[in-house]
Structures are given as C-alpha cells and as structure tokens.
Protein backbone atom coordinates (compact mmCIF):
# COMPACT_ATOMS: atom_id res chain seq x y z
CA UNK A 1 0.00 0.00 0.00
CA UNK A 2 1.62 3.63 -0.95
CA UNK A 3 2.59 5.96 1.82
CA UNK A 4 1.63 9.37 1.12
CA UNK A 5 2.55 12.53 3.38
CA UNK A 6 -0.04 15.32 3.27
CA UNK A 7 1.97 18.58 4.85
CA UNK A 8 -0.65 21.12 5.18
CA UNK A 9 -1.52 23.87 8.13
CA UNK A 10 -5.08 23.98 7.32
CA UNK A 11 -6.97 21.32 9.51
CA UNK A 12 -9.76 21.16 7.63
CA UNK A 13 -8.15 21.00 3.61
CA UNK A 14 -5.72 18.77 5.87
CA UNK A 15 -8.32 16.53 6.36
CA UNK A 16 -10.24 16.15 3.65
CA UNK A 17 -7.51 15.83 1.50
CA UNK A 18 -6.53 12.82 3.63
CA UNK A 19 -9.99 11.32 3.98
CA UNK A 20 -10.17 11.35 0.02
CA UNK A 21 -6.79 9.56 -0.24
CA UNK A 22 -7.80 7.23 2.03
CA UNK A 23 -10.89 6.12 0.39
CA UNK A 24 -8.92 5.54 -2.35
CA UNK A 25 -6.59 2.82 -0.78
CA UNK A 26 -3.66 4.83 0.09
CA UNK A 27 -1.84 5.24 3.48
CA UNK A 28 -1.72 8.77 4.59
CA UNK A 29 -0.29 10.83 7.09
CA UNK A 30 -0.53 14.11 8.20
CA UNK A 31 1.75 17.02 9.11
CA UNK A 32 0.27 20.67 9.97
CA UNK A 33 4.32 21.85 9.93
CA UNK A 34 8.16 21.40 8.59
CA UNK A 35 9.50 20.26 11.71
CA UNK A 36 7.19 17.56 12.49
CA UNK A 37 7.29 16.58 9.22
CA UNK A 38 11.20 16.37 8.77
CA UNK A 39 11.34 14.04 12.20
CA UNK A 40 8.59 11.56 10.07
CA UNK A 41 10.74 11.93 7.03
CA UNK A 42 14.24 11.01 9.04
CA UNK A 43 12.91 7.93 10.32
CA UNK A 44 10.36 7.04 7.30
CA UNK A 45 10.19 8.57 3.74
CA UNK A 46 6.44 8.64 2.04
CA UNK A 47 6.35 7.20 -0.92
CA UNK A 48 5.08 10.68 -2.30
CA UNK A 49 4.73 13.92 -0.70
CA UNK A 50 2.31 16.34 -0.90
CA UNK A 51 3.46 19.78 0.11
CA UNK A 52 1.61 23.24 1.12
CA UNK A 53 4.26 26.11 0.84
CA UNK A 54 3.25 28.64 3.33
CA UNK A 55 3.58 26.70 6.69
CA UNK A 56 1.93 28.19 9.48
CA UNK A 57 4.57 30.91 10.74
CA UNK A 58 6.94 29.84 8.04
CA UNK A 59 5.83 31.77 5.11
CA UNK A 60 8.53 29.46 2.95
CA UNK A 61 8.73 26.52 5.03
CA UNK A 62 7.20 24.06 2.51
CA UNK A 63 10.10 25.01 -0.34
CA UNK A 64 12.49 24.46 2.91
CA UNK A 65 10.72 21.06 3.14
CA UNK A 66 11.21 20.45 -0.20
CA UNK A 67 14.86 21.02 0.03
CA UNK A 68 15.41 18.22 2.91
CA UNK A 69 13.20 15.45 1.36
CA UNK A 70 15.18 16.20 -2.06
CA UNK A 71 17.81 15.87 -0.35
CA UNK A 72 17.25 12.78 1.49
CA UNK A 73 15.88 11.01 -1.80
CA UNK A 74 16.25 12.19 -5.10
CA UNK A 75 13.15 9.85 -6.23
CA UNK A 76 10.81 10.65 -3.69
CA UNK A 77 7.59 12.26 -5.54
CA UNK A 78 7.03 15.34 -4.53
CA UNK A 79 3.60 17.27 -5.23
CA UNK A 80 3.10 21.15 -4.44
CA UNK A 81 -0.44 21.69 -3.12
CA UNK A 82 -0.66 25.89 -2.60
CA UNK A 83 -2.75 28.95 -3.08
CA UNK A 84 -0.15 30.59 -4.71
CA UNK A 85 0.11 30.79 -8.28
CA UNK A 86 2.87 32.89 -9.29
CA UNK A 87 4.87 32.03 -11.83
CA UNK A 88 7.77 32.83 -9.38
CA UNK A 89 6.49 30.44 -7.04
CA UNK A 90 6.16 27.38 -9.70
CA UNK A 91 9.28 28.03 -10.54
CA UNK A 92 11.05 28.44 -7.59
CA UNK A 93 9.34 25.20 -6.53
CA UNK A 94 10.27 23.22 -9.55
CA UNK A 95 13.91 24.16 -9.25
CA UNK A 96 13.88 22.69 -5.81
CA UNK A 97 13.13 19.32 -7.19
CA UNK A 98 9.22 19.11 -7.17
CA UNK A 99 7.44 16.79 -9.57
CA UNK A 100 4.65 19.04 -9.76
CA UNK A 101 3.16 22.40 -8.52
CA UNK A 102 -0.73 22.34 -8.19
CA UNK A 103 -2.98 25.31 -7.68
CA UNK A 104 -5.96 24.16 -4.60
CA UNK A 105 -8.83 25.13 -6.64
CA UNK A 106 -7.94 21.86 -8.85
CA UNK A 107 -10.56 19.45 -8.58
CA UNK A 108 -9.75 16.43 -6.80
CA UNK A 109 -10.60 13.86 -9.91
CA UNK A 110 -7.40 16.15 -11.26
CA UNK A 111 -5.33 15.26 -7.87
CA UNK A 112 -5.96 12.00 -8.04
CA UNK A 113 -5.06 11.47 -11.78
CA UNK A 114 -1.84 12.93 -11.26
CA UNK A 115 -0.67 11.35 -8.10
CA UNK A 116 -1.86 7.98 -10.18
CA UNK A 117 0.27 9.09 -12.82
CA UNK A 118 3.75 10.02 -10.29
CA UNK A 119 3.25 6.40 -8.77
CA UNK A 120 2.72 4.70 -12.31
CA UNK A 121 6.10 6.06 -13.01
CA UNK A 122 7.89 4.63 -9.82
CA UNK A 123 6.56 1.70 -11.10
CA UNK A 124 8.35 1.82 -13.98
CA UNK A 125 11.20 2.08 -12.57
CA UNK A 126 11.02 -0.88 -10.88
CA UNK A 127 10.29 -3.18 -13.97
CA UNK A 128 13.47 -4.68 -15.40
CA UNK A 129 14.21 -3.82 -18.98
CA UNK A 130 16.04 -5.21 -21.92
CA UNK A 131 19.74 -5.04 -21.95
CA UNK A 132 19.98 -3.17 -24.89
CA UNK A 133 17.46 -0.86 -22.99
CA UNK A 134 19.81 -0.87 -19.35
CA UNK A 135 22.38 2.22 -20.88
CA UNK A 136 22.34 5.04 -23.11
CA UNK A 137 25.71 6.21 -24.38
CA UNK A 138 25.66 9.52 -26.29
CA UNK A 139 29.18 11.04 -26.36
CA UNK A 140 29.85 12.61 -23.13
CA UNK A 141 25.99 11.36 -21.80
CA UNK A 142 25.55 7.89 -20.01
CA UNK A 143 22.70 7.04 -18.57
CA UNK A 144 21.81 3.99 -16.52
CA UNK A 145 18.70 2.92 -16.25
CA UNK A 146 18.88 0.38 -13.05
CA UNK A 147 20.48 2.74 -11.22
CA UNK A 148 18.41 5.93 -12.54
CA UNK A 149 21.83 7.66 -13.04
CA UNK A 150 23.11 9.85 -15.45
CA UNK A 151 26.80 11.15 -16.02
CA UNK A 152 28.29 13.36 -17.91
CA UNK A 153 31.80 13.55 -19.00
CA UNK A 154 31.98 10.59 -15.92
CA UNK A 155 30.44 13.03 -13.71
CA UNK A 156 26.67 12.17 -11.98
CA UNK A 157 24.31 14.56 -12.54
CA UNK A 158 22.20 14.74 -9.64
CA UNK A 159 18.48 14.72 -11.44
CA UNK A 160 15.06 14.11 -10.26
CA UNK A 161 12.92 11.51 -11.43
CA UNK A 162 11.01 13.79 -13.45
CA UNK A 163 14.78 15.46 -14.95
CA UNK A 164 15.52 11.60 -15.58
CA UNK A 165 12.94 10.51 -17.54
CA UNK A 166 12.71 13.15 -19.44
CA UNK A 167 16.59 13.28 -19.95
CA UNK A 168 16.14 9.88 -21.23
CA UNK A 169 12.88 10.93 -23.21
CA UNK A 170 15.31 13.29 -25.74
CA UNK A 171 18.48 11.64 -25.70
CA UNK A 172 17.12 7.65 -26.99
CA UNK A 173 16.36 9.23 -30.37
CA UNK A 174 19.06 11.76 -30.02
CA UNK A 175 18.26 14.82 -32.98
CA UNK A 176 14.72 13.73 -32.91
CA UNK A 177 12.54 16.59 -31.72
CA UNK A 178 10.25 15.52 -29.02
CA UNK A 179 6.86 17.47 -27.90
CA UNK A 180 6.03 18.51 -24.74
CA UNK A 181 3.15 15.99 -25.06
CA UNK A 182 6.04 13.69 -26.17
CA UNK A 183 8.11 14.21 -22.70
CA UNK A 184 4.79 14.37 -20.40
CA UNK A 185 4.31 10.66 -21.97
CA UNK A 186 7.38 9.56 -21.49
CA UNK A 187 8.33 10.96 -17.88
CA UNK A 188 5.00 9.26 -16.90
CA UNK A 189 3.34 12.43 -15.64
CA UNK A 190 0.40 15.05 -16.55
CA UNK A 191 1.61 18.54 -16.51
CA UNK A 192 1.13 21.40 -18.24
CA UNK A 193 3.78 22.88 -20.96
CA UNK A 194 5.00 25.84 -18.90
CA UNK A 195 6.03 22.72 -16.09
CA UNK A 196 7.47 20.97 -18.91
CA UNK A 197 9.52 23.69 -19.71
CA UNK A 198 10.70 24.83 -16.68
CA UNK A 199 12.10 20.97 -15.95
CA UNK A 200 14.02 21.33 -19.05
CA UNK A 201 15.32 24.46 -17.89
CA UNK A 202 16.25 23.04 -14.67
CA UNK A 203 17.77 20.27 -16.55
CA UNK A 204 20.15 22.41 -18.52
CA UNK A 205 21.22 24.41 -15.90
CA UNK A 206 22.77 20.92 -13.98
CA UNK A 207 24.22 19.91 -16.73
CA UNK A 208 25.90 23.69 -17.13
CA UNK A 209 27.18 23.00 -13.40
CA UNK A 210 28.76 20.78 -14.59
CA UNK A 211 30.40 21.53 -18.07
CA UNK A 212 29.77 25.17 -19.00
CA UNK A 213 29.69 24.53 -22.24
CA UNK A 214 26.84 22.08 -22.32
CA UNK A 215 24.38 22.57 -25.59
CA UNK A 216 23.33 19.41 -25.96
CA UNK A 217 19.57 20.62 -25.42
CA UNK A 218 18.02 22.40 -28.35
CA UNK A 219 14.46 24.18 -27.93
CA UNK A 220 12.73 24.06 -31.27
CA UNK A 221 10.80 26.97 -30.84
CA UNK A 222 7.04 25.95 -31.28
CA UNK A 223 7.50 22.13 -31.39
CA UNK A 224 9.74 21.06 -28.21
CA UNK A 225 13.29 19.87 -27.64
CA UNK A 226 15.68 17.85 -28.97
CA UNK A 227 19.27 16.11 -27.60
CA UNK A 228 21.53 17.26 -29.86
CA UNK A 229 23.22 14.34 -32.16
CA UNK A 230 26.87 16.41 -33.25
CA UNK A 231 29.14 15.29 -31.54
C-alpha cells in the first residue's frame, strides 16, 4: 500500500484531503508543519509527498521542506499543493526538485489522476528492462537505467525523477525533436507545458554545473526539444 505525506496547516483541507486519499486505498499521514514533518521523514520517507508552501509561521517553510526530502531522496515524488500561483512560485518550486506544482482550486478527480500518474512512473522504474534498454551512451551522456543515473563527461548529474525521464525521453532518439506531449508521456506524468519547460530548464542548468559549455539541449521553438546528435 503507498505511503503518502499530506503537509498542510489547514486542519480542515488537511483533512479532507486525507480522507479522500484514504478512500482511495492509500496510506496517509498528516503534518500541519516542517518540523514535524522532517522528524517523520528522518525515520520514514512517504512514498510521495504532498506539500503546502506557506507553513503556518513559516511563510517558505514548505520550499524548505522540499529542500530536505530532495535531499534525502532524489526519487521521492514530490507534489506542491498551494494557493499561490505565481509564476515565481512554480518556478522556484520546480527548481527545488518538485514533480509538480498544483494550484488548490484543482478538482480532486485532477489530484488524483496525477498522483496515479507520479506512482505509475515509480513503477516503472522498478520493472526490469532489456539489456539493450539498461544504458544510453551519447558522447559525453551515459545514462543507466537500473540505477536511474546519469553522467556526464563521468560526472553524476544529480536529477530528479522527473529530470531523468525526461533526460532519457530526448536523448534515446538523439536529434529527434520531441513534444512537450512527447516528454509528459514519457516521464509518466500530466503537466502542463509551462512545467514541462521549466524541468528542461532546470535540466540544462545541472548539466551547465557541470560543463559550461553544455548545448546538448536544443528548444525548437514551437515544437519542443531535442538532444543534440553532433558530436
């Protein structure tokens, strides 16, 4: 049965987002704070997190949150549940290594589709594949699928699930361009483009950590992305 962590200081969108879960099989438990929730998390890790960012007298403390699960998994599915809607906020939040960032007036048929689709892909993961499916070698790029890794120039790039898939998404048919709907399919998850795009973004600026001179990720303005094939 999946674990799912609700952090939320409402009581009563606390609740009913947990009663709903519930019903629908899952294992849920509750947090109304960071603190209490980063004891749970040291001892136990959900097996997806759902995350309000304004937390009680923290105004930030669910992108703090955010932060130590990341850093204590980088698999972990992380979901941000919030009132706020800036474009700011998404961002910020999906550069700290959330899956998703959801609005609360989304209707809970919504929720539940995408938290269906985060746990389809861990799934996934967890099937074995072909050998011929196990690595991708694209010049400096190597990416393991058993071990969810990817290096560069020998180097690990530390991505998220989401980052991996959709890594792995573009560079299997390197110079191919692949949509946005493309990458949703194949990172397993229902998002909109802007979240599509601000992964990618995220993505790129890793690999730049890394080698400054990374341009292996072309944005075909109006169609999507491609992993570029010159070598």
């Amino acid at each position: 049965m999946k674990r799912i962590a609700i952090v939320e200081d409402e009581p009563a969108i606390r609740e009913n987002y947990a009663d709903v879960l519930r019903k629908q099989g899952y294992t849920v438990s509750t947090f109304a704070n960071r603190p209490d929730a980063e004891i749970a998390f040291a001892t136990r890790l959900p097996d997806l997190a759902i995350i309000d960012i304004g937390l009680q007298e923290e105004i930030d403390g669910g992108f703090q949150l955010c932060q130590y699960l990341r850093a204590k998994s980088a698999t972990v599915p992380i979901i941000f549940l919030t009132a706020r809607d800036s474009d700011i906020d998404t961002v910020v939040g999906l550069r700290m290594g959330a899956d998703d960032y959801l609005t609360k007036d989304i209707s809970l048929p919504h929720l539940m589709a995408r938290i269906a689709a985060l746990f389809r892909r861990s799934d996934l993961q967890q099937q074995s594949h072909t050998d011929e499916d196990k690595r991708i070698e694209q010049g400096k790029l190597e990416l393991d699928l058993n071990r969810m890794q990817v290096k560069w120039e020998g180097q690990t790039i530390e991505l998220t699930v989401t980052e991996f898939w959709l890594v792995h998404a573009m560079a299997k048919r390197p110079g191919h361009v692949r949509s946005r709907q493309d990458l949703m399919q194949e990172a397993h998850v229902v998002v909109d483009d802007s979240t599509i795009t601000s992964h990618v973004k995220r993505i790129r600026k890793k690999f730049l950590a890394s080698d400054s001179a990374f341009d292996k990720i072309d944005t075909v303005y109006g169609m999507g992305y491609r992993w570029d094939s010159a070598e």
